[in-house]
C-alpha atoms as a PDB file:
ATOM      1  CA  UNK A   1     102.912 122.728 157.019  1.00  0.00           C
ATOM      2  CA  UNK A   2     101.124 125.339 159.010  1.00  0.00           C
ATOM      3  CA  UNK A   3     102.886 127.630 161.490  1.00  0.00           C
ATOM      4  CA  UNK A   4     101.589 128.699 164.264  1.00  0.00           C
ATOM      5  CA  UNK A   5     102.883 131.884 165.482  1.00  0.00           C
ATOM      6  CA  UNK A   6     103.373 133.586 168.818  1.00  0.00           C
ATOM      7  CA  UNK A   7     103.077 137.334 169.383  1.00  0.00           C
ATOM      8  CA  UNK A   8     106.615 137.371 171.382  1.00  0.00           C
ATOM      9  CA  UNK A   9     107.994 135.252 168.559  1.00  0.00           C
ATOM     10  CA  UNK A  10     110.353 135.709 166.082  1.00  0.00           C
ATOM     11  CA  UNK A  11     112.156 133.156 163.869  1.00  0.00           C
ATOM     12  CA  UNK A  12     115.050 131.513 164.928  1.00  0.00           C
ATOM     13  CA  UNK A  13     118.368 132.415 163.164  1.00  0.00           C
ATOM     14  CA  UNK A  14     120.624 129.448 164.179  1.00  0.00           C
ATOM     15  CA  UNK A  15     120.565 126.496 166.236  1.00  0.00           C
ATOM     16  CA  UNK A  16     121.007 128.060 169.885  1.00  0.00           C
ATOM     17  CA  UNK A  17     117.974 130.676 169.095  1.00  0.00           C
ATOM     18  CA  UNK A  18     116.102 127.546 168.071  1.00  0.00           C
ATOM     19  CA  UNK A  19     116.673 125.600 170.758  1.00  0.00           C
ATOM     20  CA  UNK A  20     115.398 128.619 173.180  1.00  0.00           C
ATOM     21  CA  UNK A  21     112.545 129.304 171.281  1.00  0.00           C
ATOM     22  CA  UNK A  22     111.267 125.661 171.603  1.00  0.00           C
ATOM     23  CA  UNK A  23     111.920 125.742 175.576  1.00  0.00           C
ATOM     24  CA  UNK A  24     110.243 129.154 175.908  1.00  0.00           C
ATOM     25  CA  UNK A  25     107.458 128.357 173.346  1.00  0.00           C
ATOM     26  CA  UNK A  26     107.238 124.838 173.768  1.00  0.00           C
ATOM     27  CA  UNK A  27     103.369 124.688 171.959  1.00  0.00           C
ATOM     28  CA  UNK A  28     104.728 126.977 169.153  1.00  0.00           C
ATOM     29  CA  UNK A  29     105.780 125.228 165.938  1.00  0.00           C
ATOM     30  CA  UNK A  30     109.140 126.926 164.695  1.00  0.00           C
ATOM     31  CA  UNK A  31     110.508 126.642 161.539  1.00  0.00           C
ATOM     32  CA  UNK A  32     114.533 125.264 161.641  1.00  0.00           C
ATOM     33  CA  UNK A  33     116.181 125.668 158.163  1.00  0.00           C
ATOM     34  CA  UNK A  34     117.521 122.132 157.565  1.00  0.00           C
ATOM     35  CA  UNK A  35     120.996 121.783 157.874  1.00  0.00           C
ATOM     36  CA  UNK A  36     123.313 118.821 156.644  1.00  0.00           C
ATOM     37  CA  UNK A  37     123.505 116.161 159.976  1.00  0.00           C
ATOM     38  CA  UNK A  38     119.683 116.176 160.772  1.00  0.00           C
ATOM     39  CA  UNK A  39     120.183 113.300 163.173  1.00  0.00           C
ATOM     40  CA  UNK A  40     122.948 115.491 165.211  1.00  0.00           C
ATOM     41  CA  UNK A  41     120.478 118.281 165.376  1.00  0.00           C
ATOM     42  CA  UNK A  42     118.039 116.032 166.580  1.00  0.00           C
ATOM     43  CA  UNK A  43     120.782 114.650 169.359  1.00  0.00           C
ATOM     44  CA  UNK A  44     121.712 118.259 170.362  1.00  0.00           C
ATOM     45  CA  UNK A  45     118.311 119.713 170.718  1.00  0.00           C
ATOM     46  CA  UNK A  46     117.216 116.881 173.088  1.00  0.00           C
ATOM     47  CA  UNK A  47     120.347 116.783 175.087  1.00  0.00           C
ATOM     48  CA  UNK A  48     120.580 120.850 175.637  1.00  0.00           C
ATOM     49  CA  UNK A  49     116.415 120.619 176.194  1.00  0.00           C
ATOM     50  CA  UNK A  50     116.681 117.834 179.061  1.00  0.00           C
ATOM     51  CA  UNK A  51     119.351 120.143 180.438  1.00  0.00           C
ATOM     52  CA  UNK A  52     117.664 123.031 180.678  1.00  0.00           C
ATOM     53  CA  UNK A  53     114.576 121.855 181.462  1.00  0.00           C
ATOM     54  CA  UNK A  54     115.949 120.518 184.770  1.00  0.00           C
ATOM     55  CA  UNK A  55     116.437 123.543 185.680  1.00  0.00           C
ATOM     56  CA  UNK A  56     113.775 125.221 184.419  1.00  0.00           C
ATOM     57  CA  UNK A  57     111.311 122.531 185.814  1.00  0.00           C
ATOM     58  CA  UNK A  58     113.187 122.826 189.448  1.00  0.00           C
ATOM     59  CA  UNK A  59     112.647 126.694 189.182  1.00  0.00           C
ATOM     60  CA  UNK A  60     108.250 126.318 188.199  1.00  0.00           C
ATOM     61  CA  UNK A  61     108.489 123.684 190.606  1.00  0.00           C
ATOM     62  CA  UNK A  62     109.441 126.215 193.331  1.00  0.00           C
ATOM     63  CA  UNK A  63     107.128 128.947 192.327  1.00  0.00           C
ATOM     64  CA  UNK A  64     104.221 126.731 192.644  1.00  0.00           C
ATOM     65  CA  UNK A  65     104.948 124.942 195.774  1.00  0.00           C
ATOM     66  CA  UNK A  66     105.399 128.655 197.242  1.00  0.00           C
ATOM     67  CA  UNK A  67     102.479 130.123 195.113  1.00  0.00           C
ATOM     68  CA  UNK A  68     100.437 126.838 196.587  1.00  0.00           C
ATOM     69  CA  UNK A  69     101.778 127.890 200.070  1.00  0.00           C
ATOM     70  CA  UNK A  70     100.586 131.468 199.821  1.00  0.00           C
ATOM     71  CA  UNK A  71      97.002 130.361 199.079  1.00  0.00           C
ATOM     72  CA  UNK A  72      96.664 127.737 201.585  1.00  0.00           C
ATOM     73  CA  UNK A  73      97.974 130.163 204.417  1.00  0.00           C
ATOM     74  CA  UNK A  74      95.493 133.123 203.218  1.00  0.00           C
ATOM     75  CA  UNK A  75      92.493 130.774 202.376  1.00  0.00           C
ATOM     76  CA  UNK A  76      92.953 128.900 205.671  1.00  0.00           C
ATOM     77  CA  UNK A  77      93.411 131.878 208.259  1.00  0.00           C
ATOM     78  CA  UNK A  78      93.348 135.000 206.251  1.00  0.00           C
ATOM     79  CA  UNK A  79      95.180 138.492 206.605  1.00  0.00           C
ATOM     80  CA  UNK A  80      92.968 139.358 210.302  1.00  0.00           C
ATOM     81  CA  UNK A  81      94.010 138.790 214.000  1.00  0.00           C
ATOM     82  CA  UNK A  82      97.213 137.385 213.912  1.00  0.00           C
ATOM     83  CA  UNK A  83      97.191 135.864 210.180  1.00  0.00           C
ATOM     84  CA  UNK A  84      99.725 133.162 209.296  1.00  0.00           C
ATOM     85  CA  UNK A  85     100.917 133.246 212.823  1.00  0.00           C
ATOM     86  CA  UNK A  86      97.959 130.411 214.022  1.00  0.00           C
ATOM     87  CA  UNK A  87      99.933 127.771 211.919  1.00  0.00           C
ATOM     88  CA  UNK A  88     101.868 127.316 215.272  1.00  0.00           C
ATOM     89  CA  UNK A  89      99.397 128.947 217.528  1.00  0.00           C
ATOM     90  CA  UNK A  90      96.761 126.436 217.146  1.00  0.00           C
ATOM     91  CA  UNK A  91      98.784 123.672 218.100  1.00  0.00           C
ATOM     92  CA  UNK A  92     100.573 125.042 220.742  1.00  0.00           C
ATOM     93  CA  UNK A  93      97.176 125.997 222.102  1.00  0.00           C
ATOM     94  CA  UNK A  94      96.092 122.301 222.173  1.00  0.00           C
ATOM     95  CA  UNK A  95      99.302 121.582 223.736  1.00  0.00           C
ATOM     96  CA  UNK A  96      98.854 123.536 226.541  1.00  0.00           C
ATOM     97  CA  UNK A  97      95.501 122.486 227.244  1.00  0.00           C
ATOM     98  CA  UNK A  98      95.976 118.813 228.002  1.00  0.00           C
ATOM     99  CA  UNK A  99      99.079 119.587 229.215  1.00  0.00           C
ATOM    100  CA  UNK A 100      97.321 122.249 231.961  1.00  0.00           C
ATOM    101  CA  UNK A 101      94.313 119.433 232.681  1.00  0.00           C
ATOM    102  CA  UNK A 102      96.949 116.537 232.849  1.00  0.00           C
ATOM    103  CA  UNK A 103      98.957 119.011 235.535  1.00  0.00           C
ATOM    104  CA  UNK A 104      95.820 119.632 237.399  1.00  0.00           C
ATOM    105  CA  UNK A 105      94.935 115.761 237.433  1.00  0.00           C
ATOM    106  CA  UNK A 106      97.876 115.266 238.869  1.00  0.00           C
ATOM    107  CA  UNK A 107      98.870 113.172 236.545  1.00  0.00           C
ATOM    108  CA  UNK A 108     102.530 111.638 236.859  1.00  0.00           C
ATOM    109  CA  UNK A 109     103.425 109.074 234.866  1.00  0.00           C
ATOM    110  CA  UNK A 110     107.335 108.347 235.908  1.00  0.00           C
ATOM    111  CA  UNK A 111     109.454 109.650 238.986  1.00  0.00           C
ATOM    112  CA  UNK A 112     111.170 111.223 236.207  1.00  0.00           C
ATOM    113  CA  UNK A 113     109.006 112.529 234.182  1.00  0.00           C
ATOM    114  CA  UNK A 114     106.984 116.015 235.097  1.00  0.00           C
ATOM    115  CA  UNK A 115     103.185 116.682 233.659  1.00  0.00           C
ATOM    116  CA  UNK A 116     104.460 119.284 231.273  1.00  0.00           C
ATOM    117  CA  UNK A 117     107.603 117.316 229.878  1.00  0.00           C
ATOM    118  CA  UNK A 118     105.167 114.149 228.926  1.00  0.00           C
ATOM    119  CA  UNK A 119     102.575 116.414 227.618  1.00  0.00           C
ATOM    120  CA  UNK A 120     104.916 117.943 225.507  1.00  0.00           C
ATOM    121  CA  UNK A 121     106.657 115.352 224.264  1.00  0.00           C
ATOM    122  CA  UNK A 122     103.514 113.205 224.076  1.00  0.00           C
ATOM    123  CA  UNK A 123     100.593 115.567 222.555  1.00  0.00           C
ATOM    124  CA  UNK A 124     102.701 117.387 220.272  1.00  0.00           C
ATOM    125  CA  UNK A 125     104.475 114.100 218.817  1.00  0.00           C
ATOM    126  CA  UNK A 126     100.586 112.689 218.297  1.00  0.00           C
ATOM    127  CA  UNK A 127      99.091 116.411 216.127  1.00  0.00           C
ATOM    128  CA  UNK A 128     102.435 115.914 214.016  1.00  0.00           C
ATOM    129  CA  UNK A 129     101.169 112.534 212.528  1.00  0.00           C
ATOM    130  CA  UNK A 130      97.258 112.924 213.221  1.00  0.00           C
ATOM    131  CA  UNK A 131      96.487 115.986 211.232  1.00  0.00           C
ATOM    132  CA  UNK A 132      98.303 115.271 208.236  1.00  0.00           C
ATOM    133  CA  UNK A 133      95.719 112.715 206.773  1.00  0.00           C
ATOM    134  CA  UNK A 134      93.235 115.045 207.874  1.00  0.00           C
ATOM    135  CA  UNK A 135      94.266 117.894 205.871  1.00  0.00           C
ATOM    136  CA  UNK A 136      94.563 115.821 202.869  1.00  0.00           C
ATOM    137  CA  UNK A 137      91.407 114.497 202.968  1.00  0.00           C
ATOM    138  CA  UNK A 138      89.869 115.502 199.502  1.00  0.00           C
ATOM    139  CA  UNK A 139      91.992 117.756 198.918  1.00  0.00           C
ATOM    140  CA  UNK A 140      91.967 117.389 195.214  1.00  0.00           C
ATOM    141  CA  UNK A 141      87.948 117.913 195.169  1.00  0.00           C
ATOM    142  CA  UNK A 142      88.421 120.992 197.339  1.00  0.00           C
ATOM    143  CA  UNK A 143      91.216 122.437 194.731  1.00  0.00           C
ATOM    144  CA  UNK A 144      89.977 121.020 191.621  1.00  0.00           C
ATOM    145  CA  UNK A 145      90.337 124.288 189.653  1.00  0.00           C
ATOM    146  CA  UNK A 146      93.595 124.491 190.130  1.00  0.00           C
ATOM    147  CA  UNK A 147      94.351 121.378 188.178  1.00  0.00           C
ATOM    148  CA  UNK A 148      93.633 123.069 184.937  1.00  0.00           C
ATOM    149  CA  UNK A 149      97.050 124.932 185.350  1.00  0.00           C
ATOM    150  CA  UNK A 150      99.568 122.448 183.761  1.00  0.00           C
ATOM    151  CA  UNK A 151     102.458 122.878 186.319  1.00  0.00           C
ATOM    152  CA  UNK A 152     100.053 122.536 189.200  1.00  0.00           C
ATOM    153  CA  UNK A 153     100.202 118.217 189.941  1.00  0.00           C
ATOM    154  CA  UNK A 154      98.149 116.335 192.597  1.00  0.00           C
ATOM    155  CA  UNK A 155     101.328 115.654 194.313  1.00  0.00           C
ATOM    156  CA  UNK A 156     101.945 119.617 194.870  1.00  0.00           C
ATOM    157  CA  UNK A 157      99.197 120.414 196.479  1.00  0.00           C
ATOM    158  CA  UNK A 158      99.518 117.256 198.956  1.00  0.00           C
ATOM    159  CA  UNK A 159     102.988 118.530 199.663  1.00  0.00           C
ATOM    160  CA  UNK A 160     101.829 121.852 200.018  1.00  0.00           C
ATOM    161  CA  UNK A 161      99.377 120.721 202.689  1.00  0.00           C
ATOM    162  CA  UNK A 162     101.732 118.363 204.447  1.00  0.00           C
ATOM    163  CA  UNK A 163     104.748 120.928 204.881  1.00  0.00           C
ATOM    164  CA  UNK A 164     102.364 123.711 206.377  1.00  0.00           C
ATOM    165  CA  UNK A 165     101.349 121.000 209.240  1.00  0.00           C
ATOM    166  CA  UNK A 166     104.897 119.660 209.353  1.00  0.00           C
ATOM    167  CA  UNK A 167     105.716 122.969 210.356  1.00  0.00           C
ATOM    168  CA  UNK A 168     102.940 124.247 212.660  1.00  0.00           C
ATOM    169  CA  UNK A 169     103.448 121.072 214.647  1.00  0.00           C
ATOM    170  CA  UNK A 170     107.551 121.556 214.426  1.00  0.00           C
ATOM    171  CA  UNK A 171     106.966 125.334 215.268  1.00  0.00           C
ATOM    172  CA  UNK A 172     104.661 124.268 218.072  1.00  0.00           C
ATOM    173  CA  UNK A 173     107.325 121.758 219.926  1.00  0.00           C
ATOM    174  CA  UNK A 174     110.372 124.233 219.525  1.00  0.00           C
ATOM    175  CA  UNK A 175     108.642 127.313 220.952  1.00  0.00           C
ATOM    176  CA  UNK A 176     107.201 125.051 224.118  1.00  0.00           C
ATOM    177  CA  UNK A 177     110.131 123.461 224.423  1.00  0.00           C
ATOM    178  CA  UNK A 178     112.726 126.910 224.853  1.00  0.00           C
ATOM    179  CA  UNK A 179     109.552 128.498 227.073  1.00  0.00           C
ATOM    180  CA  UNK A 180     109.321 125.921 229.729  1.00  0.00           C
ATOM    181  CA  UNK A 181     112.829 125.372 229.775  1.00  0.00           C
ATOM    182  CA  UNK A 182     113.414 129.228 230.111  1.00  0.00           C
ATOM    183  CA  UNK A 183     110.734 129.142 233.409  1.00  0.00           C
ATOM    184  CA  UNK A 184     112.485 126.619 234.806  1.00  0.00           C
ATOM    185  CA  UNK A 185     109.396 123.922 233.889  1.00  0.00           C
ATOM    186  CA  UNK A 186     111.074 121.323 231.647  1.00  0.00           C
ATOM    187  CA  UNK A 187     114.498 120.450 230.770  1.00  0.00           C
ATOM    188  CA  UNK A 188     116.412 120.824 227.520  1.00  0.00           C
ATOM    189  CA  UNK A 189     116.600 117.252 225.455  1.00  0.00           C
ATOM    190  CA  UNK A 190     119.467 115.280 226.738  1.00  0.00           C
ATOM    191  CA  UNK A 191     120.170 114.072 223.131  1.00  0.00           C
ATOM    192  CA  UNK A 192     118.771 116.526 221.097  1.00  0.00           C
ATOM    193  CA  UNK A 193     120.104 114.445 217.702  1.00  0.00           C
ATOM    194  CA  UNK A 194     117.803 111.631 218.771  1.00  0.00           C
ATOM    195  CA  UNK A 195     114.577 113.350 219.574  1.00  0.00           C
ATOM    196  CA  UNK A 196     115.290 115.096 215.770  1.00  0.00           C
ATOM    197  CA  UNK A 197     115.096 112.060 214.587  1.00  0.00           C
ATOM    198  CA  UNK A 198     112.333 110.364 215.775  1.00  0.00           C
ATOM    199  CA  UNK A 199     110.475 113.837 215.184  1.00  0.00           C
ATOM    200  CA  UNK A 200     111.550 113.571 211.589  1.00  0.00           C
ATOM    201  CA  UNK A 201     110.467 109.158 211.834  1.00  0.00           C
ATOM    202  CA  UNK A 202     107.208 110.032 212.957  1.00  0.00           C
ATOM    203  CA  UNK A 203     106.986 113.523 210.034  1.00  0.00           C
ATOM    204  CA  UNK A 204     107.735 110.538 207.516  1.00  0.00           C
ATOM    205  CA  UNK A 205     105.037 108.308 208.984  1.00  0.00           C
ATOM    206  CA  UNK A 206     102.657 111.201 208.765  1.00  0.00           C
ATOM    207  CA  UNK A 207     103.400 111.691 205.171  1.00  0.00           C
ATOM    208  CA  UNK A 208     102.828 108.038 204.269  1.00  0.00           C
ATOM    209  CA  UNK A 209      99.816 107.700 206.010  1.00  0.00           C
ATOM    210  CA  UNK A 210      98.942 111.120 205.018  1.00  0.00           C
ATOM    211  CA  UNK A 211      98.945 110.249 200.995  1.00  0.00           C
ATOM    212  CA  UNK A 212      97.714 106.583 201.220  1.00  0.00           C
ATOM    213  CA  UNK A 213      94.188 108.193 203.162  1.00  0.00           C
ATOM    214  CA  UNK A 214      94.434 111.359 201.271  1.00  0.00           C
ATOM    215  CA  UNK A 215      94.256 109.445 197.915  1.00  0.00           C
ATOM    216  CA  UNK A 216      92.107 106.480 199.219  1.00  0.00           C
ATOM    217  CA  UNK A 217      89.223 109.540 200.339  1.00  0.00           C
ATOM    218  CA  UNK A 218      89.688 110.643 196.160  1.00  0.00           C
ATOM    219  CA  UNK A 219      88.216 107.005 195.019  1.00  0.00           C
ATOM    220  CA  UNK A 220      85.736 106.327 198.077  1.00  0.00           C
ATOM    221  CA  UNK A 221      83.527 108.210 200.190  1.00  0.00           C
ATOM    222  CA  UNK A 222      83.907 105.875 203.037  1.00  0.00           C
ATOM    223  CA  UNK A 223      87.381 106.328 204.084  1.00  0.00           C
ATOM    224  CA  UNK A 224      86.378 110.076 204.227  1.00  0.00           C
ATOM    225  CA  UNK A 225      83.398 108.425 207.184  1.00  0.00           C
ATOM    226  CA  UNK A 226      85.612 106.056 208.826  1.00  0.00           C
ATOM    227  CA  UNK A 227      89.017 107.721 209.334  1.00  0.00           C
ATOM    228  CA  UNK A 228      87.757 110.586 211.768  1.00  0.00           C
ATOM    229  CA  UNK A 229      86.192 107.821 214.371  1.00  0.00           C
ATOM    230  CA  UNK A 230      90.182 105.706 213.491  1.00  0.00           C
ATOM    231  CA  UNK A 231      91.746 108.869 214.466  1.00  0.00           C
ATOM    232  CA  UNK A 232      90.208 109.241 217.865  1.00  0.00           C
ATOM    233  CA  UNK A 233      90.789 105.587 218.236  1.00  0.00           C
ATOM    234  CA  UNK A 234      94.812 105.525 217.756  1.00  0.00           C
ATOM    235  CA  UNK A 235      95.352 108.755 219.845  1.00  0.00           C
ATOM    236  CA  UNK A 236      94.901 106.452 223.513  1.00  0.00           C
ATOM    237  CA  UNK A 237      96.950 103.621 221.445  1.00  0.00           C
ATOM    238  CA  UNK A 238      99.424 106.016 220.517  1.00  0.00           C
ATOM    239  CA  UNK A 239     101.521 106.689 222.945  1.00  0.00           C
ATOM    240  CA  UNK A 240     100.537 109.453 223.592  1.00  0.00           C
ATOM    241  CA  UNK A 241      99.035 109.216 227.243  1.00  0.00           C
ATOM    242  CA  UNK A 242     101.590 106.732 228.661  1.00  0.00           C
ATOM    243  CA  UNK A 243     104.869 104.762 228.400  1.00  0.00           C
ATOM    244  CA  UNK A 244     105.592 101.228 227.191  1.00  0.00           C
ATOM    245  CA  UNK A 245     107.657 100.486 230.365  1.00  0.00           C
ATOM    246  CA  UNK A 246     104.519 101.474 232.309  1.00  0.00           C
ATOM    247  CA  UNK A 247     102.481  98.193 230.821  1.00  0.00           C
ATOM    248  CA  UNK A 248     102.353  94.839 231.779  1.00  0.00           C
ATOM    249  CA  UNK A 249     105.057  92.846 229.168  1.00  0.00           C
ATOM    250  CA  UNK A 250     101.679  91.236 227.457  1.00  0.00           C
ATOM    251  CA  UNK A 251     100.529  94.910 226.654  1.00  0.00           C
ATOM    252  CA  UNK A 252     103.972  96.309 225.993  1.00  0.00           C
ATOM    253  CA  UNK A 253     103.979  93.648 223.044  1.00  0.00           C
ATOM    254  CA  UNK A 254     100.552  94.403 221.507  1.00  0.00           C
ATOM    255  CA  UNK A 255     101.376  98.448 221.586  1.00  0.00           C
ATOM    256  CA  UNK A 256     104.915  98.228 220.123  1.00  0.00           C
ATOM    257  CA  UNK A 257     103.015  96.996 216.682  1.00  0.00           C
ATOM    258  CA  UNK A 258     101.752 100.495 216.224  1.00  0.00           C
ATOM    259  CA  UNK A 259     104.884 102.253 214.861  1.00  0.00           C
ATOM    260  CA  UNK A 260     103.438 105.828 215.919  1.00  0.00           C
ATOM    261  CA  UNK A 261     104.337 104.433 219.579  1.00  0.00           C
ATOM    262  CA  UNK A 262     107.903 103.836 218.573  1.00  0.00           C
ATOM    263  CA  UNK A 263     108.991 107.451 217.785  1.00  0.00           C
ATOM    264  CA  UNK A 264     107.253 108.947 220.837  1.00  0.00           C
ATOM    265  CA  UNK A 265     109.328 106.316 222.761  1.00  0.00           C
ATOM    266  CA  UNK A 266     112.520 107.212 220.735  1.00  0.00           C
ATOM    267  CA  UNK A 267     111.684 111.548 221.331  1.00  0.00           C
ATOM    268  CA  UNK A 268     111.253 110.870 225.087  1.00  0.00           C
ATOM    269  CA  UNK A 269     114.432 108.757 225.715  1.00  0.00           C
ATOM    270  CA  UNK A 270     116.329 111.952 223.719  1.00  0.00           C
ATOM    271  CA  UNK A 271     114.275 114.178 226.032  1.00  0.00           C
ATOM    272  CA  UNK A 272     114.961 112.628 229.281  1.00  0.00           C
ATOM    273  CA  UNK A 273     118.211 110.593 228.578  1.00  0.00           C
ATOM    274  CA  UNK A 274     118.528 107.823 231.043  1.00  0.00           C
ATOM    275  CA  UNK A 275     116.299 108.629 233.370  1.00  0.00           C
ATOM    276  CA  UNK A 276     113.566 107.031 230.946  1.00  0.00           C
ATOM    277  CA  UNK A 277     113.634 103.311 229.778  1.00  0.00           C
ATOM    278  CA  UNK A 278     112.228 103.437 226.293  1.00  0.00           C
ATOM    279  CA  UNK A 279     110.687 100.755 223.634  1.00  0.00           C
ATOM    280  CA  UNK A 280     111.667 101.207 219.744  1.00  0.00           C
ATOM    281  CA  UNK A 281     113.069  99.901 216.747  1.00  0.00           C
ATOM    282  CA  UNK A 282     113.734 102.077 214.457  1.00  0.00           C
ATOM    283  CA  UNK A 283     114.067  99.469 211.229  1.00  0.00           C
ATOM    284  CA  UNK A 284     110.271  98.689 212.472  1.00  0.00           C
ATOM    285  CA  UNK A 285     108.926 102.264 212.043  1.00  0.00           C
ATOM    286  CA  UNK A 286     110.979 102.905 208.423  1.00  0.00           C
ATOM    287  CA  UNK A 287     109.628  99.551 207.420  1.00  0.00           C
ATOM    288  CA  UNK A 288     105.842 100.958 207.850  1.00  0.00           C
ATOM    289  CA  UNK A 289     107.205 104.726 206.808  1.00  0.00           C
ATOM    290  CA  UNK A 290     108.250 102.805 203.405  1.00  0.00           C
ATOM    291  CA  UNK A 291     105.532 100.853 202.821  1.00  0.00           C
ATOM    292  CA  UNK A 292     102.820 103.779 203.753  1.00  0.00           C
ATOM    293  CA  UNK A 293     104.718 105.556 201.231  1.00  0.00           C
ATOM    294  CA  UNK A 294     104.871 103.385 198.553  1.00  0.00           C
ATOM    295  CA  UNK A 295     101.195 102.581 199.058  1.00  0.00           C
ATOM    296  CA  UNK A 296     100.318 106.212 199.156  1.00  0.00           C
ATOM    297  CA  UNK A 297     102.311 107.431 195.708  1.00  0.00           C
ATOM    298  CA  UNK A 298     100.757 104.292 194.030  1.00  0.00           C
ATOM    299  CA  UNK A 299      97.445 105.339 194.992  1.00  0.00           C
ATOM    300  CA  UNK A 300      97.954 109.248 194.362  1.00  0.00           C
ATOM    301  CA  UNK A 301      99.635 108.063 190.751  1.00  0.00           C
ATOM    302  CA  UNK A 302      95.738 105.931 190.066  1.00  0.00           C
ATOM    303  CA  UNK A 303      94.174 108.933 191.207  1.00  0.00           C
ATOM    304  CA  UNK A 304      96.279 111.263 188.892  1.00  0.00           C
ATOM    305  CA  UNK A 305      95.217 109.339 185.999  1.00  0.00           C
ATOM    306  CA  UNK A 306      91.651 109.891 186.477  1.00  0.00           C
ATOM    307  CA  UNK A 307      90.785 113.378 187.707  1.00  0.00           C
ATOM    308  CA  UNK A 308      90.440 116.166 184.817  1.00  0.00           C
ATOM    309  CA  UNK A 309      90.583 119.520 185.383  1.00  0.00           C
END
């Protein structure tokens, strides 16, 4: 038998060495002097391996989601101007604009409800779910080199993509939220446990939908063409620009199938308590966030499969 050596290597002089050269070395073949119970070395080195490879693998898997982080911040708004800091900027900036036109309209869409409150709750509830299947949308073409690094998995740099909207949006919502309460322009949430979780219903959604399109745009071209035109579609549908209560019961019906609509409902009652009547079921909208899911690692596990670094 040949062995292959490594420069930081040195042979093993009992079990315990062994077993740390093979995690540290794992693609160097060591030499183990054969002792009288192979079968119980065999047992040992596979139990102590699995458990130190849990650990092991949960530390990588934390320098590369953080590595992966690093990148995307830096490749996607650089070092200049305000850097990093646009991950919330650039949603709070969209924020403010339709709240500021929807304010100037006029618009008021409940007794209850002010411009700013519904445009808050409303717009920044809609770029929480919409952007995430934007970002991922061939994201494995645009960061194909990484794949030849053998800790770095499809599903990382999805995840990677995913939390840095998560949080823009998240950062967004807070910061708007404290300001216009602290000028006297919107209320703190009445329930602020409820409007966490439908922020964290709709995230979920977001990340379903986000991996079933992000892996669909891997295997065809057209989902890449058609989901831009979809997008712009759902955001009137969405719940976005107006209440359930506010529809005729025919409409109310046909808009409570689209689950998006169901945790903007459940954010504004925790928002404005009982001074707004809302529309949800929350079994609907984990229902969808399952099956999105489920569709979305099955499709990122076909896609996994085929792509070589």
């Amino acid at each position: 038998m040949t062995l292959k050596k490594s420069s930081n290597f040195s042979y093993p002089k009992n079990l315990n060495e062994s077993l740390e050269e093979i995690i540290r070395y794992p693609h160097t073949l060591i030499c183990i002097h054969p002792l009288n119970s192979s079968q119980a070395i065999a047992n040992l080195v596979n139990t102590t391996t699995q458990e130190i490879s849990l650990w092991e693998s949960f530390k990588i898997q934390r320098r590369v989601i953080g590595a992966l982080l690093m990148r995307e911040i830096l490749d996607r708004w650089g070092r200049h101007n305000i850097g990093f800091l646009w991950m919330f900027a650039e949603p709070m900036i969209f924020t403010l604009g339709v709240m500021l036109l929807w304010s100037l309209a006029g618009i008021s869409h409940s007794t209850s409800i002010s411009a700013v409150g519904f445009a808050i709750t409303g717009y920044s509830a809609v770029l929480l779910w919409r952007n995430m299947p934007s970002k991922l949308i061939k994201a494995v073409q645009a960061n194909h080199t990484l794949m030849h690094h053998r800790n770095i998995k499809i599903i990382d740099i999805f995840f990677t993509r995913l939390l840095l909207e998560a949080m823009g949006a998240t950062l967004s919502f807070i910061i708007l939220t404290f300001l216009f309460s602290y000028f006297g322009l919107l209320k703190l949430p009445e329930d602020p446990f409820e409007v966490v979780i439908g922020w964290l219903l709709l995230a979920w959604f977001g990340f379903g939908l986000a991996l079933t399109v992000g892996s669909l745009s891997e295997r065809s071209e057209i989902v890449h063409i058609l989901w831009h035109p979809f997008c712009y579609l759902l955001f009137p549908l969405s719940g976005a620009a107006f209440t359930v209560s506010a529809l005729p019961e025919k409409f109310q019906k046909a808009v409570l199938y689209l689950p998006m609509v169901h945790g903007v409902e459940m954010i504004r009652e925790g928002f404005f308590g009982d001074t707004f009547h809302a529309h949800y079921s929350i079994p609907y909208m984990v229902g969808w966030c399952l099956a999105l899911t489920y569709i979305g690692l099955g499709q990122m596990t076909i896609i996994s499969r085929k792509i070589v670094a």
